[in-house]
PDB file of N, CA and C in Angstrom:
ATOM      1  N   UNK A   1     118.178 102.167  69.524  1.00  0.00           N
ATOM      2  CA  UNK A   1     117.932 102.760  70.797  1.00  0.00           C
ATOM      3  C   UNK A   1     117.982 101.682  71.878  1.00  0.00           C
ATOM      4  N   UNK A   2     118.630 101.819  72.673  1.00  0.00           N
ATOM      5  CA  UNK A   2     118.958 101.378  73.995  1.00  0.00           C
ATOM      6  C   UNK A   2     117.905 101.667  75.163  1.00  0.00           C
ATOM      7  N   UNK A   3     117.426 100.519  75.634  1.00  0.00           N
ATOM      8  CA  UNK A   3     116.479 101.173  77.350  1.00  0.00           C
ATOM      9  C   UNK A   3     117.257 100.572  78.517  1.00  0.00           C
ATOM     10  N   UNK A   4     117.256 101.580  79.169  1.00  0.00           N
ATOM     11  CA  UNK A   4     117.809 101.058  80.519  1.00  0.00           C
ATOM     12  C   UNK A   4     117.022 101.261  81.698  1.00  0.00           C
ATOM     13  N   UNK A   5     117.584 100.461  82.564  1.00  0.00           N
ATOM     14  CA  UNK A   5     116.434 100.686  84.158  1.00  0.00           C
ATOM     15  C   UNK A   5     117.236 100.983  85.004  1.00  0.00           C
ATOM     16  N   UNK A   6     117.086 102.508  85.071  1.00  0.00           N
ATOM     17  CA  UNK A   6     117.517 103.544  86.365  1.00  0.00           C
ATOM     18  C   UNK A   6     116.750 102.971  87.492  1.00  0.00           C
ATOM     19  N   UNK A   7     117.794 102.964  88.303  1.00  0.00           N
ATOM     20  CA  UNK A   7     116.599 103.100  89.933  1.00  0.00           C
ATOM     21  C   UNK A   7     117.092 104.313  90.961  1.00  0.00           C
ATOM     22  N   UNK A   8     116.177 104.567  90.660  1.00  0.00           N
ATOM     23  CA  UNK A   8     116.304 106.661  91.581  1.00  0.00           C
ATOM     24  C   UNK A   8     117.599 106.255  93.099  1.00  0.00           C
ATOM     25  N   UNK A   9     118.072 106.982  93.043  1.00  0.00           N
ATOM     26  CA  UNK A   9     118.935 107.340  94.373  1.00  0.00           C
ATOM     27  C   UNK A   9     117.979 106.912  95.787  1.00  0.00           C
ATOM     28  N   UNK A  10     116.354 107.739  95.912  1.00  0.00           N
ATOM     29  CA  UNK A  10     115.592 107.056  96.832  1.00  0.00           C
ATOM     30  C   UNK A  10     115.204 106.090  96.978  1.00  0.00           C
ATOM     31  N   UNK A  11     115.428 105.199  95.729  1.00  0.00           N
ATOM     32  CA  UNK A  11     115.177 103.903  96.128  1.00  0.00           C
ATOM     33  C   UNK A  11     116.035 102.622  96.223  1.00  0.00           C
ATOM     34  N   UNK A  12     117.033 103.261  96.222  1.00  0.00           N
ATOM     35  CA  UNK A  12     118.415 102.351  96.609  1.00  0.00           C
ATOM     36  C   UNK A  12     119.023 102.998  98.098  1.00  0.00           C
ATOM     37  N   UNK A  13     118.448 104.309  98.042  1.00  0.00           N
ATOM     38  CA  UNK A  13     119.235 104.462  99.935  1.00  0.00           C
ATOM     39  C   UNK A  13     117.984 103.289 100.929  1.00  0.00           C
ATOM     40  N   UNK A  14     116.506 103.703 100.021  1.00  0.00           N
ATOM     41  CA  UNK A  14     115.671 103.029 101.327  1.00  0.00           C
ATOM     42  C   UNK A  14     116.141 101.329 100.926  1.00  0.00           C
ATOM     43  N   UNK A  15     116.535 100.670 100.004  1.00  0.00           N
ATOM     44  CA  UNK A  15     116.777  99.168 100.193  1.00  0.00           C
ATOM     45  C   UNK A  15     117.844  99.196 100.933  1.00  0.00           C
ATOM     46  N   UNK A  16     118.753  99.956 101.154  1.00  0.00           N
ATOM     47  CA  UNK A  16     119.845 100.142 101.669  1.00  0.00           C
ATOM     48  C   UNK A  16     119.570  99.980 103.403  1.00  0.00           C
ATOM     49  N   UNK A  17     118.612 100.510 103.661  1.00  0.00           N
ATOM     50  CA  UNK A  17     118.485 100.971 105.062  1.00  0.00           C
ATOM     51  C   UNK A  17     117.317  99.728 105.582  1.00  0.00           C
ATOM     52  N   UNK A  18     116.911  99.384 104.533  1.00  0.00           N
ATOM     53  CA  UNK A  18     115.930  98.331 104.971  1.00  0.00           C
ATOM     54  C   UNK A  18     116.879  96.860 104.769  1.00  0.00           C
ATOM     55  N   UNK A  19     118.046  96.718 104.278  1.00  0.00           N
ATOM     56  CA  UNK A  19     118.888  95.906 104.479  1.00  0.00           C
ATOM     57  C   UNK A  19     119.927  95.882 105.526  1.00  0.00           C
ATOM     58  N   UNK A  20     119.953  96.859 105.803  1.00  0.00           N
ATOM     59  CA  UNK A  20     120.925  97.451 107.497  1.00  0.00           C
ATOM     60  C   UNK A  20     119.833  97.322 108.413  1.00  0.00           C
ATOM     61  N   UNK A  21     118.511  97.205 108.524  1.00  0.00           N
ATOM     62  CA  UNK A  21     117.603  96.787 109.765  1.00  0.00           C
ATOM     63  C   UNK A  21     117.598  95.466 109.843  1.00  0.00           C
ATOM     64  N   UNK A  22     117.821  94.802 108.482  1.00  0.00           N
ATOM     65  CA  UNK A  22     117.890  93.218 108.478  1.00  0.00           C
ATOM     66  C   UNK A  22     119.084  92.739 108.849  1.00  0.00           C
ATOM     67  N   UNK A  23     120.224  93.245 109.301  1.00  0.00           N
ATOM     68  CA  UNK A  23     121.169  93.175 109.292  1.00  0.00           C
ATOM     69  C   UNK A  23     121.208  93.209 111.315  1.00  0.00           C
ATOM     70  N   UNK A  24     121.045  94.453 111.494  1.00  0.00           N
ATOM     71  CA  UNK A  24     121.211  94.770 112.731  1.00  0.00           C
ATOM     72  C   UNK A  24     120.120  93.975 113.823  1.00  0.00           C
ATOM     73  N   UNK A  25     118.637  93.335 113.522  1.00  0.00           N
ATOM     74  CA  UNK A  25     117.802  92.498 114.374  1.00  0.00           C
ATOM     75  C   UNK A  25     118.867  90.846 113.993  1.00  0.00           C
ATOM     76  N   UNK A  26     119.342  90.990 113.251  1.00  0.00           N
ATOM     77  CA  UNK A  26     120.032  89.827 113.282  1.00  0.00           C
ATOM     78  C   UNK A  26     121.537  89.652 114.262  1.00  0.00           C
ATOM     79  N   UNK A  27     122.186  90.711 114.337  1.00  0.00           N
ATOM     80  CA  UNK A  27     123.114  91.019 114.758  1.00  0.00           C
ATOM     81  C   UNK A  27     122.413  90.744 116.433  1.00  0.00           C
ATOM     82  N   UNK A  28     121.565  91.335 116.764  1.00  0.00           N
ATOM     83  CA  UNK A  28     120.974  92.015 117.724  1.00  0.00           C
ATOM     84  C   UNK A  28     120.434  90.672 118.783  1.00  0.00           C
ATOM     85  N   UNK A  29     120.199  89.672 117.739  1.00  0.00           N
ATOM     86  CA  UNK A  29     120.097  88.284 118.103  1.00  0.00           C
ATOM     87  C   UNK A  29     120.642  87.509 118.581  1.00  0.00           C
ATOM     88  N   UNK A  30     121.707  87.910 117.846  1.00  0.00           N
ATOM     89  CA  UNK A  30     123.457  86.628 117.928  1.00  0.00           C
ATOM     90  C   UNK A  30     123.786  87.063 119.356  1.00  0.00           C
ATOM     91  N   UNK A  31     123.771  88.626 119.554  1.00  0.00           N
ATOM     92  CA  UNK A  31     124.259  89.551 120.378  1.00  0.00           C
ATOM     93  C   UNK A  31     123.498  88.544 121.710  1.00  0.00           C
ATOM     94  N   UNK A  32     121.971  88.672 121.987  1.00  0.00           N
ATOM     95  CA  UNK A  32     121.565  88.324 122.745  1.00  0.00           C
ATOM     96  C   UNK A  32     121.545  86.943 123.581  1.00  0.00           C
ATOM     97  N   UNK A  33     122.087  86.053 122.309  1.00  0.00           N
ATOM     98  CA  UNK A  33     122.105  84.832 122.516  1.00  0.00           C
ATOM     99  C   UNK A  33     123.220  84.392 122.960  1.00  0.00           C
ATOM    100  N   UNK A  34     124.390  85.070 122.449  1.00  0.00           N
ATOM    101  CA  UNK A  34     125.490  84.520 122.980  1.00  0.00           C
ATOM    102  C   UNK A  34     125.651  85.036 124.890  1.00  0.00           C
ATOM    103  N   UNK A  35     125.117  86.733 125.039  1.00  0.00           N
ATOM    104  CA  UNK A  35     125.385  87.499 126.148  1.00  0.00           C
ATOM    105  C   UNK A  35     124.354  86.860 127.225  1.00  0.00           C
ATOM    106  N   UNK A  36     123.440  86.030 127.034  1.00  0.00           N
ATOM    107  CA  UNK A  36     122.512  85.280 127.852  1.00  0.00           C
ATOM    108  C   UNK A  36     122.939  83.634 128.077  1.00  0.00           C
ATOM    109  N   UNK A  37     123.955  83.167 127.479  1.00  0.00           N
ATOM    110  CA  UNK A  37     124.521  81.964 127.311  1.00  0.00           C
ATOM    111  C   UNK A  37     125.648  82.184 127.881  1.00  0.00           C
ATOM    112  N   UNK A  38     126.540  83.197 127.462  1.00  0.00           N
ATOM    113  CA  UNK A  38     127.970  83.203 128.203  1.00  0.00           C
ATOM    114  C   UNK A  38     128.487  84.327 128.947  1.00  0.00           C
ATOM    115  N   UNK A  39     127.656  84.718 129.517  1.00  0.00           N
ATOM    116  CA  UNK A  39     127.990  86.179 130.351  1.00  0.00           C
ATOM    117  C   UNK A  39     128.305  85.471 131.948  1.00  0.00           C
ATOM    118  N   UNK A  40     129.206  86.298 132.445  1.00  0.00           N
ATOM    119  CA  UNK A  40     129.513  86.079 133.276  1.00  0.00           C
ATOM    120  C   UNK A  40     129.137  86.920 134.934  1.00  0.00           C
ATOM    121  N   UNK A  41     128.591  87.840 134.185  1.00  0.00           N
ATOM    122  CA  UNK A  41     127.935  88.982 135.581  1.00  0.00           C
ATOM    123  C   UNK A  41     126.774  89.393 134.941  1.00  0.00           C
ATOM    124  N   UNK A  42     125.561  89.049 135.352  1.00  0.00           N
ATOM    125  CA  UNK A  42     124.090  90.132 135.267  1.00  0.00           C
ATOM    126  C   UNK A  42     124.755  91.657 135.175  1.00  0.00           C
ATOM    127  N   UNK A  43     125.120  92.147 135.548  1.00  0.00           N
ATOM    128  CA  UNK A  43     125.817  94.140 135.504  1.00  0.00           C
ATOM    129  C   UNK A  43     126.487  94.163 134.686  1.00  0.00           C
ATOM    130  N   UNK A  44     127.674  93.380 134.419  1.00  0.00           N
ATOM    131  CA  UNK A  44     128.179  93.501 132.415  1.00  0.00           C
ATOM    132  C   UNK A  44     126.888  93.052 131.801  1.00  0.00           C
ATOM    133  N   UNK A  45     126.582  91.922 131.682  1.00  0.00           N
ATOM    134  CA  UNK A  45     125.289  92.274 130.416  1.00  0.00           C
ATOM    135  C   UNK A  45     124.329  93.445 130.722  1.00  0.00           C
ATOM    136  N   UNK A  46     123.947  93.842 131.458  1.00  0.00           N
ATOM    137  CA  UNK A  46     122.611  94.708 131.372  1.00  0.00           C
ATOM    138  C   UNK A  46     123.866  96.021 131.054  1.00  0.00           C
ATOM    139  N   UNK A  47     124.769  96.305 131.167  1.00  0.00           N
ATOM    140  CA  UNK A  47     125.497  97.377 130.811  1.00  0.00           C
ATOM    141  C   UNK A  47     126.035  97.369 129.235  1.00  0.00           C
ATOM    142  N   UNK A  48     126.353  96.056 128.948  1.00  0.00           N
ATOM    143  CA  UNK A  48     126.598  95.950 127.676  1.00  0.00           C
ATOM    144  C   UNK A  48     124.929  96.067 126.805  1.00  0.00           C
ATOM    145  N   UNK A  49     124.122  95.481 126.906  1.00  0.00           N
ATOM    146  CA  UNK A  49     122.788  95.893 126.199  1.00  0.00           C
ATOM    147  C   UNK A  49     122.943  97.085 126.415  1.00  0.00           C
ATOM    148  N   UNK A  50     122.635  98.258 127.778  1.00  0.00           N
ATOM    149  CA  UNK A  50     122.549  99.428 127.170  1.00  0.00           C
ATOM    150  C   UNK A  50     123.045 100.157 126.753  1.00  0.00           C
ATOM    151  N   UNK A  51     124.359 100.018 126.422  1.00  0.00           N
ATOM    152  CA  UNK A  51     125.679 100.862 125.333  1.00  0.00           C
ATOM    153  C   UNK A  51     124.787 100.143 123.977  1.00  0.00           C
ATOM    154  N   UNK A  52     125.000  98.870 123.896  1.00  0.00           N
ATOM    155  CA  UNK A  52     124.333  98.995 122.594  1.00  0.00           C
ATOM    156  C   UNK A  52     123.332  99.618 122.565  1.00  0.00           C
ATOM    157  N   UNK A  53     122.063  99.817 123.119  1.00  0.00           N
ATOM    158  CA  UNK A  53     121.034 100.074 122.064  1.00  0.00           C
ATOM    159  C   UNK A  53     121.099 101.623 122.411  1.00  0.00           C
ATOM    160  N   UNK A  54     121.975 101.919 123.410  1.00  0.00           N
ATOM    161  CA  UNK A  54     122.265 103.896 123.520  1.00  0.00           C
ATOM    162  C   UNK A  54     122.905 104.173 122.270  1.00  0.00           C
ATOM    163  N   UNK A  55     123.769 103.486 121.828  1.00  0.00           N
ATOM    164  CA  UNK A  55     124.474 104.161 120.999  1.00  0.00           C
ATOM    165  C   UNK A  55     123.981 103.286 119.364  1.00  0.00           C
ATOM    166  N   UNK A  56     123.575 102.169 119.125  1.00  0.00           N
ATOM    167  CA  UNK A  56     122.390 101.863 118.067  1.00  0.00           C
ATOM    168  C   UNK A  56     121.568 102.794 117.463  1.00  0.00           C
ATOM    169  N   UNK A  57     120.503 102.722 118.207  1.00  0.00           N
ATOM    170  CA  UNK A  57     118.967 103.104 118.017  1.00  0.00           C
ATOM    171  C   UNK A  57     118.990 104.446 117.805  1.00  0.00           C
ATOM    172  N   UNK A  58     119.743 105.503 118.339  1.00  0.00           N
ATOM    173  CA  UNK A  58     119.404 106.812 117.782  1.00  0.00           C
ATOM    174  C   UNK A  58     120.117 106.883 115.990  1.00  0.00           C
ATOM    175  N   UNK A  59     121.608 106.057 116.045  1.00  0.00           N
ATOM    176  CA  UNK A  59     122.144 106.016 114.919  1.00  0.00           C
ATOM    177  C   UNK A  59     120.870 106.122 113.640  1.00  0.00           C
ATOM    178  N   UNK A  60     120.454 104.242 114.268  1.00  0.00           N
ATOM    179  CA  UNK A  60     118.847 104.240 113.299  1.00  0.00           C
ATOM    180  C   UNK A  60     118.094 105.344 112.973  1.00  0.00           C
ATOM    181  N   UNK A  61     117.376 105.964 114.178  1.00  0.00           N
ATOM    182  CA  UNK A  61     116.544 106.848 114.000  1.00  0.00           C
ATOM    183  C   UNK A  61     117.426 108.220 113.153  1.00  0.00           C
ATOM    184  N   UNK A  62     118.282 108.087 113.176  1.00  0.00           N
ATOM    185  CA  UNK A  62     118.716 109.522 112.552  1.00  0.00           C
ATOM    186  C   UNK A  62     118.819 108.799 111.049  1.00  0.00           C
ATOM    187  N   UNK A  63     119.485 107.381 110.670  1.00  0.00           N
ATOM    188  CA  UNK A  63     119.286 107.190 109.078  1.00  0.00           C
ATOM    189  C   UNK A  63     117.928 106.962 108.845  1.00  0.00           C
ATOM    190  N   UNK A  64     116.973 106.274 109.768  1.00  0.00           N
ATOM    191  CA  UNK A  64     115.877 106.721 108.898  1.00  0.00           C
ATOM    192  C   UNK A  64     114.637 108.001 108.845  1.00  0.00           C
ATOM    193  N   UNK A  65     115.196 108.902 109.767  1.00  0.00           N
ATOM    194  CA  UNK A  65     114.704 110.261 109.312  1.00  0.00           C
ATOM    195  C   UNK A  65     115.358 110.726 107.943  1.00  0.00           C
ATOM    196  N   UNK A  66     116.977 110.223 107.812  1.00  0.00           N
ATOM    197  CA  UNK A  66     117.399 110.933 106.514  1.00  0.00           C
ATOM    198  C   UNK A  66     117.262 110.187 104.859  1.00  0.00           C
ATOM    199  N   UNK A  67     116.671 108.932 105.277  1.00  0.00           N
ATOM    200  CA  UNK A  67     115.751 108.498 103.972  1.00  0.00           C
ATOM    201  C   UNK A  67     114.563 108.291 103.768  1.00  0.00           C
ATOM    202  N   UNK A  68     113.862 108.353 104.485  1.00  0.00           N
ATOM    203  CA  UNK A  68     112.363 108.868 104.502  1.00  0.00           C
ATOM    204  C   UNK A  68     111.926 110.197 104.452  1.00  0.00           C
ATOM    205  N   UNK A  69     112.290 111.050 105.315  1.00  0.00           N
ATOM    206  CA  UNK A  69     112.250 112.615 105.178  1.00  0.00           C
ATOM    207  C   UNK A  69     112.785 113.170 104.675  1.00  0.00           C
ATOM    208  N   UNK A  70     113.721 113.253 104.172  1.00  0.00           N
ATOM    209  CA  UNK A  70     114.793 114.226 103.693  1.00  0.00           C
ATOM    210  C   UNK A  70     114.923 114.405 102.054  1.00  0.00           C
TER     211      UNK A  70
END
């Protein structure tokens, strides 16, 4: 007889999603550091931050309503 170690579907979407948050504050960093170092107009950056986190953050909130709740 053979044992093996399953790991449930829920607990590979939530490492999944908790590795895409580690992913994206990192991203989110680079993002900031470079757009505060080499930007060339205050109104492109504050326009570029809020496309990102408009179109980011709900993404987030909708994957992690659908691995926590769902």
């Amino acid at each position: 007889m053979t044992t093996s170690t399953l790991i449930s579907l829920a607990v590979l979407a939530k490492l999944a999603f908790y590795l895409l948050i580690i992913t994206y504050v990192v991203f989110t960093t680079i993002l900031y550091y470079h757009w505060q170092n080499y930007s060339m107009s205050q109104a492109v950056t504050r326009s570029t931050y809020l496309a990102f986190f408009v179109i980011s953050l709900p993404l987030l909130i909708i994957m992690s309503i659908s691995v926590f709740f769902i």
